[in-house]
C-alpha atoms as a PDB file:
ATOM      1  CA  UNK A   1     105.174 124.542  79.279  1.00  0.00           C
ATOM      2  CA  UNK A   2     107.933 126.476  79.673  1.00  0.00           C
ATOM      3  CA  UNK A   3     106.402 129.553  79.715  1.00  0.00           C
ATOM      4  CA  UNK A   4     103.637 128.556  82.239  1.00  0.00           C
ATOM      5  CA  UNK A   5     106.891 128.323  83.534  1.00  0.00           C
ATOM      6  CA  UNK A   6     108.428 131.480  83.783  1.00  0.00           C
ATOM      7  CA  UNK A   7     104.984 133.689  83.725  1.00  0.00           C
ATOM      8  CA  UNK A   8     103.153 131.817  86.083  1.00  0.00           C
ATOM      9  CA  UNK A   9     104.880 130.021  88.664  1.00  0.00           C
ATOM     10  CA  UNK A  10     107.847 132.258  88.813  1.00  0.00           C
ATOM     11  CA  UNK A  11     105.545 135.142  89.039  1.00  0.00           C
ATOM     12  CA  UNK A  12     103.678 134.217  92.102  1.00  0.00           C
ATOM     13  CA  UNK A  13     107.444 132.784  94.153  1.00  0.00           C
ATOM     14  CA  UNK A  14     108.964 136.319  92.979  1.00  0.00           C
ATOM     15  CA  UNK A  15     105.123 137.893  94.570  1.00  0.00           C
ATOM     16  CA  UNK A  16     104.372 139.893  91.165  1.00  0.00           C
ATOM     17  CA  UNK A  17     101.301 137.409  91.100  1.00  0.00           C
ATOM     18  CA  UNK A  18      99.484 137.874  94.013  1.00  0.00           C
ATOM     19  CA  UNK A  19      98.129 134.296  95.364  1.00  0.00           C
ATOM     20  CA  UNK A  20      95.695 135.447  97.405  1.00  0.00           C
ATOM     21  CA  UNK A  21      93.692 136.700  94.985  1.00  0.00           C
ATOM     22  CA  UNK A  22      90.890 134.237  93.544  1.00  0.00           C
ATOM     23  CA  UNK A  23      91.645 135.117  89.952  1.00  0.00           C
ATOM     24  CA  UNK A  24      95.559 133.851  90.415  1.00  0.00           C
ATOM     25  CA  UNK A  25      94.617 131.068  92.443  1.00  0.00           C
ATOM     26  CA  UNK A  26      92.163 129.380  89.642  1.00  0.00           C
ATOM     27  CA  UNK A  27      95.302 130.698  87.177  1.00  0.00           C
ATOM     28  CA  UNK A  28      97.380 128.478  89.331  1.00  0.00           C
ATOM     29  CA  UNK A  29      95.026 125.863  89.145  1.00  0.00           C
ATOM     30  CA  UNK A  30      94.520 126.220  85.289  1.00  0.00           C
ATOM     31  CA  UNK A  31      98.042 125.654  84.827  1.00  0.00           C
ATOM     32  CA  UNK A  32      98.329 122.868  87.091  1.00  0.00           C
ATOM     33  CA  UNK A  33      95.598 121.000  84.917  1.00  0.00           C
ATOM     34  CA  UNK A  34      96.901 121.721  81.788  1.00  0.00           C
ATOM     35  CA  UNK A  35     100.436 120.440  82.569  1.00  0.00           C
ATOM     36  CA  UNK A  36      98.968 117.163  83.601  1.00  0.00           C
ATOM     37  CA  UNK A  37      96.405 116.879  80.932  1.00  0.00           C
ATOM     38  CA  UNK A  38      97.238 113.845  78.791  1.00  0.00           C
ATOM     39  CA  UNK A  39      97.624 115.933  75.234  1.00  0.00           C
ATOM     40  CA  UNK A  40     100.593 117.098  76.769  1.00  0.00           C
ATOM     41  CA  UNK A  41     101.812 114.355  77.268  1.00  0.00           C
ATOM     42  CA  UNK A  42     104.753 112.590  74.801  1.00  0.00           C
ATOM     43  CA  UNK A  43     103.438 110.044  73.087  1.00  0.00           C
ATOM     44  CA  UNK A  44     105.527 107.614  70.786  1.00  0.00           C
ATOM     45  CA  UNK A  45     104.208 107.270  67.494  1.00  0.00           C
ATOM     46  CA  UNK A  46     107.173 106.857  65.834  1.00  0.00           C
ATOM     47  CA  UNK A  47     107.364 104.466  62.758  1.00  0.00           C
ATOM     48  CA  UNK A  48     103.088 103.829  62.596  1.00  0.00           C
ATOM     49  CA  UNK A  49     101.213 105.404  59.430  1.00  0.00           C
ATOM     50  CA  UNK A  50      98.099 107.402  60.228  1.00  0.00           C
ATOM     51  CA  UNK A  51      94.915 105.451  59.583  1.00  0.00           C
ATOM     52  CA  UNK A  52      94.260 107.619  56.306  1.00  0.00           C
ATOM     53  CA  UNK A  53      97.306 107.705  55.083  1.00  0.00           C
ATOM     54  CA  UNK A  54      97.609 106.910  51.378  1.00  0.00           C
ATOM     55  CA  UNK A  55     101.173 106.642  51.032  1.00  0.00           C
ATOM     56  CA  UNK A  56     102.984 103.198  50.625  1.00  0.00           C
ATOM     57  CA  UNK A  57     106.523 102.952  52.397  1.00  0.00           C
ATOM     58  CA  UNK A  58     109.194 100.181  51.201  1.00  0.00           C
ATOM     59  CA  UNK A  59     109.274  99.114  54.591  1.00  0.00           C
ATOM     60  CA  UNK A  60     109.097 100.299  58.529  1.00  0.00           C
ATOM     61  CA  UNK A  61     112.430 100.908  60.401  1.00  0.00           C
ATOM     62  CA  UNK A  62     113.219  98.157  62.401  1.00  0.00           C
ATOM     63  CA  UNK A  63     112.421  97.469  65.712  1.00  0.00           C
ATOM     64  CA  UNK A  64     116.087  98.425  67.140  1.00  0.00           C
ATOM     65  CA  UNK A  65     115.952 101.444  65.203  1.00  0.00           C
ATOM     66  CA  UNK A  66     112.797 102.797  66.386  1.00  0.00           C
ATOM     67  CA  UNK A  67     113.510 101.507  69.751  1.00  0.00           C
ATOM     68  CA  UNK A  68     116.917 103.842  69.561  1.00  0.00           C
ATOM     69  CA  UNK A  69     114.828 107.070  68.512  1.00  0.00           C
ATOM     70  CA  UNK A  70     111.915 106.619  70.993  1.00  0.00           C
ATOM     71  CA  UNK A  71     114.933 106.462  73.567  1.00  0.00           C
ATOM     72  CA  UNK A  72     116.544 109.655  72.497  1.00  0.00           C
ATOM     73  CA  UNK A  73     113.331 111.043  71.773  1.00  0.00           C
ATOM     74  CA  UNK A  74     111.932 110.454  75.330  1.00  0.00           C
ATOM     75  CA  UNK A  75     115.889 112.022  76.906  1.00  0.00           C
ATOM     76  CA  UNK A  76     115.470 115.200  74.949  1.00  0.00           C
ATOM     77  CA  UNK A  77     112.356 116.327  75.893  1.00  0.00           C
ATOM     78  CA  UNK A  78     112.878 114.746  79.647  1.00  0.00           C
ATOM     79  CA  UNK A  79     115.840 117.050  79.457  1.00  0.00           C
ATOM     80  CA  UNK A  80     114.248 120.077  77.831  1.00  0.00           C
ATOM     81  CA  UNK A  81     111.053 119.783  80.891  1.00  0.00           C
ATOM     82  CA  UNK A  82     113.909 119.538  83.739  1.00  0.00           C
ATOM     83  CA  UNK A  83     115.820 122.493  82.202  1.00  0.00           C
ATOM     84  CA  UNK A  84     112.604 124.671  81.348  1.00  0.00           C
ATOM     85  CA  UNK A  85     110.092 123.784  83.714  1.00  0.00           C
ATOM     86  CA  UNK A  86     111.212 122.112  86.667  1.00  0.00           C
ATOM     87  CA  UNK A  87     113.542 125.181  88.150  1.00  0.00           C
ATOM     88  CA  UNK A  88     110.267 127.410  88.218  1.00  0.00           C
ATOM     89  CA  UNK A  89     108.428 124.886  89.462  1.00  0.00           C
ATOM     90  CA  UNK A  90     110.601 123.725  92.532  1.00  0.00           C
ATOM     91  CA  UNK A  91     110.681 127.500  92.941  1.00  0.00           C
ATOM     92  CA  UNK A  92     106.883 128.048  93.276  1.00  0.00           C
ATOM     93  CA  UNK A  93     106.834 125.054  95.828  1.00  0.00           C
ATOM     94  CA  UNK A  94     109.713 126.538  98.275  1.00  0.00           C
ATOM     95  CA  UNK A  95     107.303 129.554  98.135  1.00  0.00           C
ATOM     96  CA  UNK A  96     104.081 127.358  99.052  1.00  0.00           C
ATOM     97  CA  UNK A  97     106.012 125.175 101.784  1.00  0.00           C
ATOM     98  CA  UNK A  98     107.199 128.714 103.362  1.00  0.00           C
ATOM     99  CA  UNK A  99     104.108 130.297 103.480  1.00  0.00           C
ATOM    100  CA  UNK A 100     100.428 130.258 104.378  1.00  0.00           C
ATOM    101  CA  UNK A 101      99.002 128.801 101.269  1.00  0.00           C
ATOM    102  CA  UNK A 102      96.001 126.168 100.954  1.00  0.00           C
ATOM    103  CA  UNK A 103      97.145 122.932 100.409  1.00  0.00           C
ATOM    104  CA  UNK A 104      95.995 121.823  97.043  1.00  0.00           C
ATOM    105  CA  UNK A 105      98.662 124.251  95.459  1.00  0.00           C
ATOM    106  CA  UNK A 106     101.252 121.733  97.356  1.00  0.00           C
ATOM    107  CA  UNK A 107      98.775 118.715  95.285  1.00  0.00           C
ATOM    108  CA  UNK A 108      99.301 120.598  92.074  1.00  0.00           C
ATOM    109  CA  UNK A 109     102.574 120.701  91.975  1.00  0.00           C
ATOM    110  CA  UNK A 110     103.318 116.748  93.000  1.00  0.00           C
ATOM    111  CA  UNK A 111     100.711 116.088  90.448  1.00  0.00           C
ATOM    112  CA  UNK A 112     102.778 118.120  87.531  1.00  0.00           C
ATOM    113  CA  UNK A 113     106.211 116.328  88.900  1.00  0.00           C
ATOM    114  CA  UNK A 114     104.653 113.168  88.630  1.00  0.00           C
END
């Protein structure tokens, strides 16, 4: 993510990537999919055996303590996304609010904040 980051969306606010050409618009577009696909997407597993897993634990953490590191879990990588990604990506959408680009570029980018 964070180097969609810095090779795509800084490119095209900086103008090395040209956005009125088709080919960086559907890059634009490509990227804006794959940050919002769900496999991207954290998911807390934390503490639950695969379905083929053959090995036999004493026990599971407890609740609290899985709670705890699903909670840090969750802050670190919110943290790491607002430090790597969000900076180019507020970037790229002073660039589209200041100029004459099509609208679903503005879409894109709410869709990746949300």
């Amino acid at each position: 993510m964070e180097r969609i980051g810095q090779e795509v969306f800084s490119a095209v606010a900086e103008g090395s990537l040209d956005l009125k050409k088709d080919s960086v618009r559907a890059l634009l577009l490509d990227c804006y999919n794959v940050m919002c696909c769900a496999e991207i997407k954290l998911t807390m597993a934390l503490g639950q055996r695969a379905p083929n897993s053959m090995e036999e634990d004493d026990e599971e953490p407890p609740d609290v303590v899985q709670a705890g590191a699903k909670k840090l879990v969750s802050q670190l990588f919110r943290k790491g996304i607002i430090e790597a990604v969000l900076p180019h990506l507020i970037e790229l959408r002073y660039y589209v609010q200041n100029g004459d680009v099509p609208d679903c570029h503005e879409r894109g980018i709410l869709l990746v904040l949300r």
